[in-house]
Protein backbone atom coordinates (compact mmCIF):
# COMPACT_ATOMS: atom_id res chain seq x y z
CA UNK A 1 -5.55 -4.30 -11.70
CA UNK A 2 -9.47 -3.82 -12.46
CA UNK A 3 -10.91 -6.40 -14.36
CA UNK A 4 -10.48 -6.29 -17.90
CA UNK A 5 -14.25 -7.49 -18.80
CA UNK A 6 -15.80 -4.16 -17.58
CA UNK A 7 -13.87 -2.26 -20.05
CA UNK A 8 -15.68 -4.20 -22.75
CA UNK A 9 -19.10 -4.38 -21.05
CA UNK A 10 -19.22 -1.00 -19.25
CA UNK A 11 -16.56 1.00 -20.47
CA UNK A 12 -18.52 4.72 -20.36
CA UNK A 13 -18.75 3.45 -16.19
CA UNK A 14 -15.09 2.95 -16.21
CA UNK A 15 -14.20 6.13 -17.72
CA UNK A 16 -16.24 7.76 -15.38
CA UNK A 17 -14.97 6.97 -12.06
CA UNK A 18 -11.23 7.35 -13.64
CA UNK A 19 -11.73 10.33 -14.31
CA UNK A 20 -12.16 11.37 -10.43
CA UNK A 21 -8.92 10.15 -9.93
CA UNK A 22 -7.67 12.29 -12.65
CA UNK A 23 -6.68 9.98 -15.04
CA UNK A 24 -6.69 10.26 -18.88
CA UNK A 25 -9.39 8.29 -19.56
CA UNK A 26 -8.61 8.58 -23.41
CA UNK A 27 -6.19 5.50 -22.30
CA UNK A 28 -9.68 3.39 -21.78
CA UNK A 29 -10.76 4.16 -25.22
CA UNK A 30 -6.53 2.55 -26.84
CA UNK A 31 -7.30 -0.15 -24.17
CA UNK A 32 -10.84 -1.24 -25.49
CA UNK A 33 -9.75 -1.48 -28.97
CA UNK A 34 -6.58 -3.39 -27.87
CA UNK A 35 -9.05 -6.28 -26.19
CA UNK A 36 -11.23 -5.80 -29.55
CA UNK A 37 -8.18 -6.61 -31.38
CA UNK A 38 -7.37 -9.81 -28.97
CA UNK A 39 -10.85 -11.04 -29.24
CA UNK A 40 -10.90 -10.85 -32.92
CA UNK A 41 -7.21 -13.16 -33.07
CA UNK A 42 -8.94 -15.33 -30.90
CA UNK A 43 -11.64 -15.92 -33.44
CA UNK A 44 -9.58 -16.14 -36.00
CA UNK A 45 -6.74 -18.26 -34.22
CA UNK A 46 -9.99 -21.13 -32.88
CA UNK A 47 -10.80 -21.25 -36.51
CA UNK A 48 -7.19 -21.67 -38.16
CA UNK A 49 -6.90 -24.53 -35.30
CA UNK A 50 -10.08 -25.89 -36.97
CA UNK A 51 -8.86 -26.14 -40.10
CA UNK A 52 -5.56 -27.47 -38.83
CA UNK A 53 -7.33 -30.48 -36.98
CA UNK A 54 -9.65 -30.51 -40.03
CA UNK A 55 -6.38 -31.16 -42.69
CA UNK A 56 -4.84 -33.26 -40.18
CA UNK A 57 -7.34 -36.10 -40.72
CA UNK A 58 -8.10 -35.25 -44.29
CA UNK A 59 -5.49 -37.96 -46.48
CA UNK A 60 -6.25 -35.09 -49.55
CA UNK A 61 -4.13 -32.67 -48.36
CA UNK A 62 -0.82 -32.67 -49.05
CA UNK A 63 2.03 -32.68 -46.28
CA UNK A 64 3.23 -28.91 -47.51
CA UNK A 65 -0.38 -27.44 -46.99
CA UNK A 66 -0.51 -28.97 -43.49
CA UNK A 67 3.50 -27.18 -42.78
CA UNK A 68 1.87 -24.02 -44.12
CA UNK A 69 -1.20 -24.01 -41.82
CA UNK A 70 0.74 -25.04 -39.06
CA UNK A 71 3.13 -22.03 -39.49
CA UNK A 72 -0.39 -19.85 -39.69
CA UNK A 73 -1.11 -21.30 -36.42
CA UNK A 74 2.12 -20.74 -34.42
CA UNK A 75 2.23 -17.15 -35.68
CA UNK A 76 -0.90 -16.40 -34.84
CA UNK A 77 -0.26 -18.01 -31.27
CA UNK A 78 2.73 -15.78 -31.32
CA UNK A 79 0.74 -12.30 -32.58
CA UNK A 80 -1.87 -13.24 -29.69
CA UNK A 81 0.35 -13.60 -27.03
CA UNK A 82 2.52 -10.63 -28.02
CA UNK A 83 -1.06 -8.58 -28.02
CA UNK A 84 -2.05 -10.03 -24.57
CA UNK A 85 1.27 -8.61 -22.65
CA UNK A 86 0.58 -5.05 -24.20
CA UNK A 87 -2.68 -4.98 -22.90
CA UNK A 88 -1.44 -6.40 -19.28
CA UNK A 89 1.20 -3.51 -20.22
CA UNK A 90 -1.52 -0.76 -20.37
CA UNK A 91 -4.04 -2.34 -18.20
CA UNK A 92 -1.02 -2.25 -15.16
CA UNK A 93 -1.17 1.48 -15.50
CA UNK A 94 -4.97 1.79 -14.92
CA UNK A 95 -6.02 2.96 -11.32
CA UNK A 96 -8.16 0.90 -9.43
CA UNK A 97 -12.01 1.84 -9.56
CA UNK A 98 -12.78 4.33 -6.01
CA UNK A 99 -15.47 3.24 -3.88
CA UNK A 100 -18.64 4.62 -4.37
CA UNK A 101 -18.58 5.98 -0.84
CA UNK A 102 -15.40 7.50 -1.40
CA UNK A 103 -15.15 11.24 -1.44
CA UNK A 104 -15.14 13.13 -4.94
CA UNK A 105 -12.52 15.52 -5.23
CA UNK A 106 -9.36 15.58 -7.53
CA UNK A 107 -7.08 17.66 -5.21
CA UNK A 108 -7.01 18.11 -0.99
CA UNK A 109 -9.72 20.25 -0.96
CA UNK A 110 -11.76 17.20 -1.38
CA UNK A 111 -10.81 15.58 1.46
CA UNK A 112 -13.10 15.38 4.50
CA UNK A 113 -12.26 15.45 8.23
CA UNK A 114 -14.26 12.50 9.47
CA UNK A 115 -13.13 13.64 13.62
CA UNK A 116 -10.67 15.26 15.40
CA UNK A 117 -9.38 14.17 19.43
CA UNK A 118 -10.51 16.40 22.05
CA UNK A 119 -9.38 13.96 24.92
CA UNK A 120 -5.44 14.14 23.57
CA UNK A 121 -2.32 15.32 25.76
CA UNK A 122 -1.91 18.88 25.73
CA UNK A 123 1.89 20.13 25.40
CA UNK A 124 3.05 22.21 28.57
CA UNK A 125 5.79 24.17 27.01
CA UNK A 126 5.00 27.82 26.36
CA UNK A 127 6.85 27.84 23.40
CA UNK A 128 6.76 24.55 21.85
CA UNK A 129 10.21 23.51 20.13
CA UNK A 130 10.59 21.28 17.07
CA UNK A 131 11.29 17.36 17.20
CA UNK A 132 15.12 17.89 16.12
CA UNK A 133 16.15 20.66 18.40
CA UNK A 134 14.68 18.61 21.72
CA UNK A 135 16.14 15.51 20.64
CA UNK A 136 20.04 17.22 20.01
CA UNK A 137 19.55 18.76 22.77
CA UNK A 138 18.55 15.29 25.04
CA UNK A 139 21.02 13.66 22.39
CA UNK A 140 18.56 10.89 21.46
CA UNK A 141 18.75 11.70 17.73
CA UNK A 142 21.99 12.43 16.15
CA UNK A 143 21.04 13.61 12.32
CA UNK A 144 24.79 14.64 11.72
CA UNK A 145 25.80 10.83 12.75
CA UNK A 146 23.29 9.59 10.16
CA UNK A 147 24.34 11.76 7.72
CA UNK A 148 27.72 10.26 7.98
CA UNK A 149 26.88 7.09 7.39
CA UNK A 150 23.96 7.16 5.15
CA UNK A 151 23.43 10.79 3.61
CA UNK A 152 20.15 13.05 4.47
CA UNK A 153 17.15 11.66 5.18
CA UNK A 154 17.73 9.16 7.67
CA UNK A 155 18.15 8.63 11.61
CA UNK A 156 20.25 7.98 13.98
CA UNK A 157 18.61 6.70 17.54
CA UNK A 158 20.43 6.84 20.40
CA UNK A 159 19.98 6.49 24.17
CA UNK A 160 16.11 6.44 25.57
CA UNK A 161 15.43 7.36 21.64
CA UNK A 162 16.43 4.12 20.35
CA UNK A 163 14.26 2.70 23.17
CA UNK A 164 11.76 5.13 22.59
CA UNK A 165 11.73 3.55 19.43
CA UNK A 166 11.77 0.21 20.12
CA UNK A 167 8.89 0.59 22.59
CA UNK A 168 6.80 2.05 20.26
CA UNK A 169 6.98 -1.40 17.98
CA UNK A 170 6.73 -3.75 20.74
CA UNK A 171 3.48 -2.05 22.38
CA UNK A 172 2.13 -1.77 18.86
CA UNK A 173 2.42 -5.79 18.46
CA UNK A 174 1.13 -6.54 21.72
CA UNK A 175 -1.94 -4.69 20.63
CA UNK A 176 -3.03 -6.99 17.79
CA UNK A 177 -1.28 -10.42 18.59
CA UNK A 178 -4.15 -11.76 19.77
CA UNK A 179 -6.12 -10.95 16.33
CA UNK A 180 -3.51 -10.61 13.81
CA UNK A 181 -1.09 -13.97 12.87
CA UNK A 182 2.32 -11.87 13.05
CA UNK A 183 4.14 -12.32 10.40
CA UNK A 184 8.25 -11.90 9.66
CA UNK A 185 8.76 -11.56 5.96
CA UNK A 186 12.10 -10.61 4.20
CA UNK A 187 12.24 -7.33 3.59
CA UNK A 188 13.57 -7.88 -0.09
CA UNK A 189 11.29 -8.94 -2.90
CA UNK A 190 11.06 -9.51 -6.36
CA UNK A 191 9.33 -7.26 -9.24
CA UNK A 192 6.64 -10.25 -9.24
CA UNK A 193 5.82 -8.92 -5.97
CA UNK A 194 5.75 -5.47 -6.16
CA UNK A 195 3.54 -5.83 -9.55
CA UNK A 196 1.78 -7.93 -7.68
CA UNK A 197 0.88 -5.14 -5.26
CA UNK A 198 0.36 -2.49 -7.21
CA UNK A 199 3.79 -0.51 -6.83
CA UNK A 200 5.49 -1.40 -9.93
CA UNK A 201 5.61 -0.89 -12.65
CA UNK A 202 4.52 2.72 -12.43
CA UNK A 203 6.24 3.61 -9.34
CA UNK A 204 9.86 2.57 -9.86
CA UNK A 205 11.14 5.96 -9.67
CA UNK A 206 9.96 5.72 -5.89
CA UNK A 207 11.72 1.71 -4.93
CA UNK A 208 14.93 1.27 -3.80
CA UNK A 209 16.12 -1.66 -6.35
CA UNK A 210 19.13 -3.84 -6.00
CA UNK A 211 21.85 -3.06 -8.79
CA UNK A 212 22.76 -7.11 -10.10
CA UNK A 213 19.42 -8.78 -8.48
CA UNK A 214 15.68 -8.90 -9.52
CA UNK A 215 15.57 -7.92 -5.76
CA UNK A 216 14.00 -4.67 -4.55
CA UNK A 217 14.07 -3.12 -0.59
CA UNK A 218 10.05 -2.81 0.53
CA UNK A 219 8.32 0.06 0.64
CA UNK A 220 6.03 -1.43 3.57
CA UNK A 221 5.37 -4.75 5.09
CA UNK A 222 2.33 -4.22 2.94
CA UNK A 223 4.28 -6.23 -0.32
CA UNK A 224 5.91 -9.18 1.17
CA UNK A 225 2.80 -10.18 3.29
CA UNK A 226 0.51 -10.12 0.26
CA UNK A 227 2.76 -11.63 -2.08
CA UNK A 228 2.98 -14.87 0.59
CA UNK A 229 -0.69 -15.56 -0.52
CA UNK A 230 0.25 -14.88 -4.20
CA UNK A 231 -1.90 -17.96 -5.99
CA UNK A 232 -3.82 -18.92 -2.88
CA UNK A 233 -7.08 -20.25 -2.90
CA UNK A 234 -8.81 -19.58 0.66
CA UNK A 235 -11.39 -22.53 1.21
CA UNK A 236 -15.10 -21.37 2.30
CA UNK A 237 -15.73 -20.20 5.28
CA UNK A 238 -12.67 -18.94 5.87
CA UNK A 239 -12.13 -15.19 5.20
CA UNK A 240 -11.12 -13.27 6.55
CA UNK A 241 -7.38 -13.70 7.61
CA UNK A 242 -6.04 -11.17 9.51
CA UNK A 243 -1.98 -10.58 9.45
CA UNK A 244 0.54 -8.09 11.39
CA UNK A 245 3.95 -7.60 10.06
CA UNK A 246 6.64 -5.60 11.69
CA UNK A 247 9.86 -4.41 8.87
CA UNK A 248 11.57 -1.63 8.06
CA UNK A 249 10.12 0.18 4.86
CA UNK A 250 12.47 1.84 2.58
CA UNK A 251 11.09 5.15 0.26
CA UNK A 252 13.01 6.79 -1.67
CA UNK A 253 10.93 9.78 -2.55
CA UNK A 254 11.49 12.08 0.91
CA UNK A 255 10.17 15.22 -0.05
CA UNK A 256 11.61 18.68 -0.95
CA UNK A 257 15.09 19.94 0.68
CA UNK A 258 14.43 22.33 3.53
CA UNK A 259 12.76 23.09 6.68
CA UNK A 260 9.63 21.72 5.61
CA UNK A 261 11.08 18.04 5.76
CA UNK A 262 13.79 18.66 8.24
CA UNK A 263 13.74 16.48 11.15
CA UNK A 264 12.43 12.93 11.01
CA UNK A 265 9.10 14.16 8.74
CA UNK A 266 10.09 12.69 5.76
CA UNK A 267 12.72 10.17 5.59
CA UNK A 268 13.98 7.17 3.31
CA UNK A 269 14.08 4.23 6.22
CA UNK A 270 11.67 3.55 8.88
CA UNK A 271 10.13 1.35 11.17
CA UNK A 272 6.55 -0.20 10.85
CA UNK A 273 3.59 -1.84 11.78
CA UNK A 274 1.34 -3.27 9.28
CA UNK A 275 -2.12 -4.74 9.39
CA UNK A 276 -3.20 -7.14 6.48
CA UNK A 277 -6.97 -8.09 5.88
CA UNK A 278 -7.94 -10.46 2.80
CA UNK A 279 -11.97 -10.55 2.99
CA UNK A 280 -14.84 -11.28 1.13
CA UNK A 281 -16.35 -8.34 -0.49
CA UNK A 282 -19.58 -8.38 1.22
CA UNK A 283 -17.32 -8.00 4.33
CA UNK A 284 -15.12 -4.67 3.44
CA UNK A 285 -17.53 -1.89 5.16
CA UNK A 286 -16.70 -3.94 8.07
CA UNK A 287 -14.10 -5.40 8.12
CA UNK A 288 -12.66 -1.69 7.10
CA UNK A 289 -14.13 0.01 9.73
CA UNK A 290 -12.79 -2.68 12.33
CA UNK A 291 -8.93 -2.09 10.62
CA UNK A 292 -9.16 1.56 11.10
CA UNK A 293 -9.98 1.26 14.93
CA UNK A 294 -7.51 -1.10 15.33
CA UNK A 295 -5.13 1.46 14.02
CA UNK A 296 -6.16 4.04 16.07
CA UNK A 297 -5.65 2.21 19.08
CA UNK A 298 -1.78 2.64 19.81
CA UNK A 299 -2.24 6.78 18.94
CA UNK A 300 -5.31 6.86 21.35
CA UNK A 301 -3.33 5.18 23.98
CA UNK A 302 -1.01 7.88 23.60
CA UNK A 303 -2.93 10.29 23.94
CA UNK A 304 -1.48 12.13 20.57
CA UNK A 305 -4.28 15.02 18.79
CA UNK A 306 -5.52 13.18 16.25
CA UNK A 307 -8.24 13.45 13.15
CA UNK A 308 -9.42 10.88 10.80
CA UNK A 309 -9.23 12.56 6.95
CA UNK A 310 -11.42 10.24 4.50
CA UNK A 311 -9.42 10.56 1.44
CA UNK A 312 -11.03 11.89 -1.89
CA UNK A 313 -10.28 10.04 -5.17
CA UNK A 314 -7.69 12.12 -6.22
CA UNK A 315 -5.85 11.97 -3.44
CA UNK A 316 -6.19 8.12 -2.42
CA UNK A 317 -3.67 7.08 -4.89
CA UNK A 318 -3.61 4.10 -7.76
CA UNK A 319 -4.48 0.71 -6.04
CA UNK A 320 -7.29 2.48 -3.60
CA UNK A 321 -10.72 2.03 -3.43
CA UNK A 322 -11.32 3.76 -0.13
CA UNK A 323 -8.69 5.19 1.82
CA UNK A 324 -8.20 7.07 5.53
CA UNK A 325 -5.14 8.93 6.68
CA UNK A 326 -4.83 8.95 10.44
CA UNK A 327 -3.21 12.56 10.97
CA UNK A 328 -1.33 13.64 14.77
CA UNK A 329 -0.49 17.40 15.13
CA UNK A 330 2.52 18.01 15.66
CA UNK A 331 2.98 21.42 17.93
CA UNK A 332 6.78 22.21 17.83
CA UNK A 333 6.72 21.71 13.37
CA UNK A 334 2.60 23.02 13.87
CA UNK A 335 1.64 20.77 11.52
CA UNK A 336 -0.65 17.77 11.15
CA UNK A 337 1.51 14.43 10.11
CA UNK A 338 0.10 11.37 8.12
CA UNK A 339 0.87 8.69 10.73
CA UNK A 340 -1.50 6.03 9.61
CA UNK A 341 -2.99 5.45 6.18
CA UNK A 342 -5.91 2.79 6.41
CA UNK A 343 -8.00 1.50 2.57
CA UNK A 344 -9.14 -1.20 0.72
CA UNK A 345 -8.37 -2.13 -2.63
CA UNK A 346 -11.35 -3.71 -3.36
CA UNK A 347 -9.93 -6.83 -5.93
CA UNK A 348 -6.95 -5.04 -7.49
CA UNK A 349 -4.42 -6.43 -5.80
CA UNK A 350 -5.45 -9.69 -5.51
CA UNK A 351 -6.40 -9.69 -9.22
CA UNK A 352 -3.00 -9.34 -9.98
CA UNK A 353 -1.22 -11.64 -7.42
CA UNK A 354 -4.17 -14.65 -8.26
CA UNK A 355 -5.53 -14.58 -4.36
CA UNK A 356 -8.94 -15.89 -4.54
CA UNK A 357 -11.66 -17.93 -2.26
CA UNK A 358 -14.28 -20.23 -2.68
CA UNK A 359 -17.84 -18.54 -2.06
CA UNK A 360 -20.71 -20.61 -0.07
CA UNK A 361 -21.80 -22.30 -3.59
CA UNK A 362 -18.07 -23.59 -4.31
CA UNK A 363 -17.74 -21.11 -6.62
CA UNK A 364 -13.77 -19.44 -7.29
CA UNK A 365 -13.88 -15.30 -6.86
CA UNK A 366 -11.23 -13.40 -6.56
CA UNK A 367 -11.06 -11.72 -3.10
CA UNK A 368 -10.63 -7.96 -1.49
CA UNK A 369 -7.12 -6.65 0.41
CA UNK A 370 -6.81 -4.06 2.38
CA UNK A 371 -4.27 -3.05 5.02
CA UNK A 372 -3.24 -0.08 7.20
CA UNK A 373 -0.34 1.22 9.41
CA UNK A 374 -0.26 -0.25 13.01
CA UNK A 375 2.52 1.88 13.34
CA UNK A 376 4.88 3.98 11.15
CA UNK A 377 7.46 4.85 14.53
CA UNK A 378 8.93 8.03 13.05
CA UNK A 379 6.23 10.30 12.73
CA UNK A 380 4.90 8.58 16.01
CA UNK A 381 8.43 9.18 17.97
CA UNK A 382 8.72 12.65 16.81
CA UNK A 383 4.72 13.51 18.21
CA UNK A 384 5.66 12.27 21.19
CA UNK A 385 8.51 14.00 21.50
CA UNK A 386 6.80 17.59 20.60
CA UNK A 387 3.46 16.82 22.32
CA UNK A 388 5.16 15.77 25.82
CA UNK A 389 8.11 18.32 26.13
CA UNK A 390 7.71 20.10 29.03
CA UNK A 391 9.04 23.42 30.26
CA UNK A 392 12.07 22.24 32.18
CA UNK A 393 13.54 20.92 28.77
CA UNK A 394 12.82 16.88 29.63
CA UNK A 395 10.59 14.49 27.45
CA UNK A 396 7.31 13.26 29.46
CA UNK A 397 7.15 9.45 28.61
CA UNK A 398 3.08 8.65 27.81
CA UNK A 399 1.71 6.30 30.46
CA UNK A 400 0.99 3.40 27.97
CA UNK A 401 4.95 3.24 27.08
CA UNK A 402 6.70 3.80 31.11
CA UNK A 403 6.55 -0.26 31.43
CA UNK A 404 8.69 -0.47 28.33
CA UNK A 405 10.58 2.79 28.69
CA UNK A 406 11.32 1.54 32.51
CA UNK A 407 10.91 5.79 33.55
CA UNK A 408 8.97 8.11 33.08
CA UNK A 409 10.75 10.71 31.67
CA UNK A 410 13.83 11.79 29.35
CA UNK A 411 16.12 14.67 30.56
């Protein structure tokens, strides 16, 4: 969450950059007089504790004045704290400030296309077919089988897919092991967590939550891996700490019925990469720009047309500051696929899960997250897939992935 002080020292700023994000900043105006109102109890619970201390040594007054003052004081306490979870209420639905160098737009037409490949694989079909058609027809992907099982929106590997698959997680870890401290995490969490992170409690609708447990499936690797530093305080010197976690992530918004979403596009359960950063701010620019090559490496290896779309506010979503999608066409759906997104989110996150670090003068500040996709596999499987079909039918394998795949084509 941003920090509550600016609303009360700068509040025409805040309103401003909300509204590039589209928000209704009228919400800043309810919120300001909210912390008004909590300021003003404070005052006037400090001096009711004065006058309690005050009475308490004074012989004078008599033992029903002191019950009565007391009672003042413990429903005061009580009208404070009440006050002070419906502003954490309203202040958890706030969007996180964008980054000055971010974009202005409210809608896709403010997005800008930072590069595009030219060096990429081009497919050798003459009529380039769809992901789901090649795969049924190489019978790598049964989407009937994991209909069975689980409903629409999921997938069913099989054969050289399931290895395909596989393969695409293991080279994506042997990438960044030797920068990024892997990390298992379980992939259930609490709603601590996921407030923590910035995906509850406005995007419920969109978590997969156990029925009789304060447990929820993740959304990404993302949420357990910052919630392990929940209340951490980093000494100096050393940020920043660089993580990799590979889970499945679980979504349960999948897009509209139909073609456009047909295939592995848009599904509920999938496998991923993710890259964690907790910095400094002086380091973001950096540090940033070093996470968003490192996530580009694994689509560069293979060769897959890419761009780089810097994200305007509108489109970045809540807990951004600055985000990137890494897009891959995608010749047999002809369309370009989010693969990758890459952001930082500046000191919301880590506002709300308490992660902070000591600065070079000993002094406690809270520090910056930010995090990006090493690898989301089904978007990734399917572009290979499309973007190495060649005209006999068969599946080229991309040079980085034969050692894994053990050949060099499927067929």
């Amino acid at each position: 969450m941003i920090d509550s002080k600016l609303i009360l020292s700068d509040k025409e700023h805040v309103k401003r950059e909300l509204a590039k994000k589209g928000y209704d900043v009228e919400v800043i105006d309810a919120l300001e007089l909210v912390m008004l109102e909590i300021r003003s109890q404070k005052t006037n619970l400090n001096e009711l504790n004065r006058k309690r201390n005050e009475c308490g040594k004074n012989p004078a007054v008599s033992p029903e004045e002191k019950r009565k003052l007391r009672e003042r004081v413990s429903n005061a306490e009580k009208d404070l704290k009440s006050l002070e979870a419906y502003a954490q209420t309203m202040l958890y639905d706030v969007p996180n400030l964008p980054d000055p160098e971010a974009p202005c737009g409210l809608d896709e037409t403010g997005n800008v296309i930072l590069f595009e490949s030219s060096d990429h694989h081009v497919c050798q079909a003459l009529k380039p077919e769809p992901h789901w058609d090649i795969a049924d027809r190489l019978g790598i992907l049964d989407a009937p089988g994991a209909g069975k099982i689980s409903g629409s929106g999921f997938g069913l590997f099989k054969g050289k897919g399931a290895k395909l698959l596989r393969s695409l997680v293991n080279y994506a870890i042997s990438l960044h092991e030797e920068k990024y401290l892997e990390i298992l995490p379980p992939h259930l969490v609490s709603s601590k967590s996921l407030t923590q992170t910035g995906h509850l409690p406005k995007f419920a609708n969109e978590q997969y939550k156990c029925e009789n447990a304060d447990l929820w499936l993740i959304p990404t690797a993302e949420v357990p891996m910052t919630a392990a530093f929940s209340d951490t305080l980093f000494p100096a010197g050393s940020l920043p700490q660089s993580y990799m976690g590979y889970t499945l992530a679980f979504r349960r918004e999948a897009g509209a019925s139909g073609r456009e979403t047909r295939g592995l596009q848009r599904i509920h359960e999938f496998h991923k990469v993710e890259l964690l950063k907790i910095v400094e701010p002086s380091m973001v620019q950096a540090e940033l720009d070093e996470l968003l090559e490192d996530c580009l490496r694994i689509i560069r290896d293979l060769k897959l047309h890419y761009r780089i779309v810097d994200l305007c506010t509108g489109e970045m979503g809540d807990k951004y500051a600055r985000c990137y999608d890494i897009e891959v066409y995608s010749p047999g759906v002809k369309k370009w696929l989010e693969v990758a997104s890459v952001g930082h989110f500046s000191d919301y996150q880590a506002r709300r899960a308490n992660i902070e670090y000591r600065d070079d003068k000993g002094k406690k500040r809270t520090a910056y997250t930010m995090n990006g996709s090493g690898a989301a596999t089904a978007r990734v499987w399917l572009s290979i897939i499309e973007t190495y079909q060649q005209p006999d039918g068969s599946v080229r394998i991309p040079d980085a992935l034969i050692p894994l795949m053990g050949c060099d084509s499927i067929h």
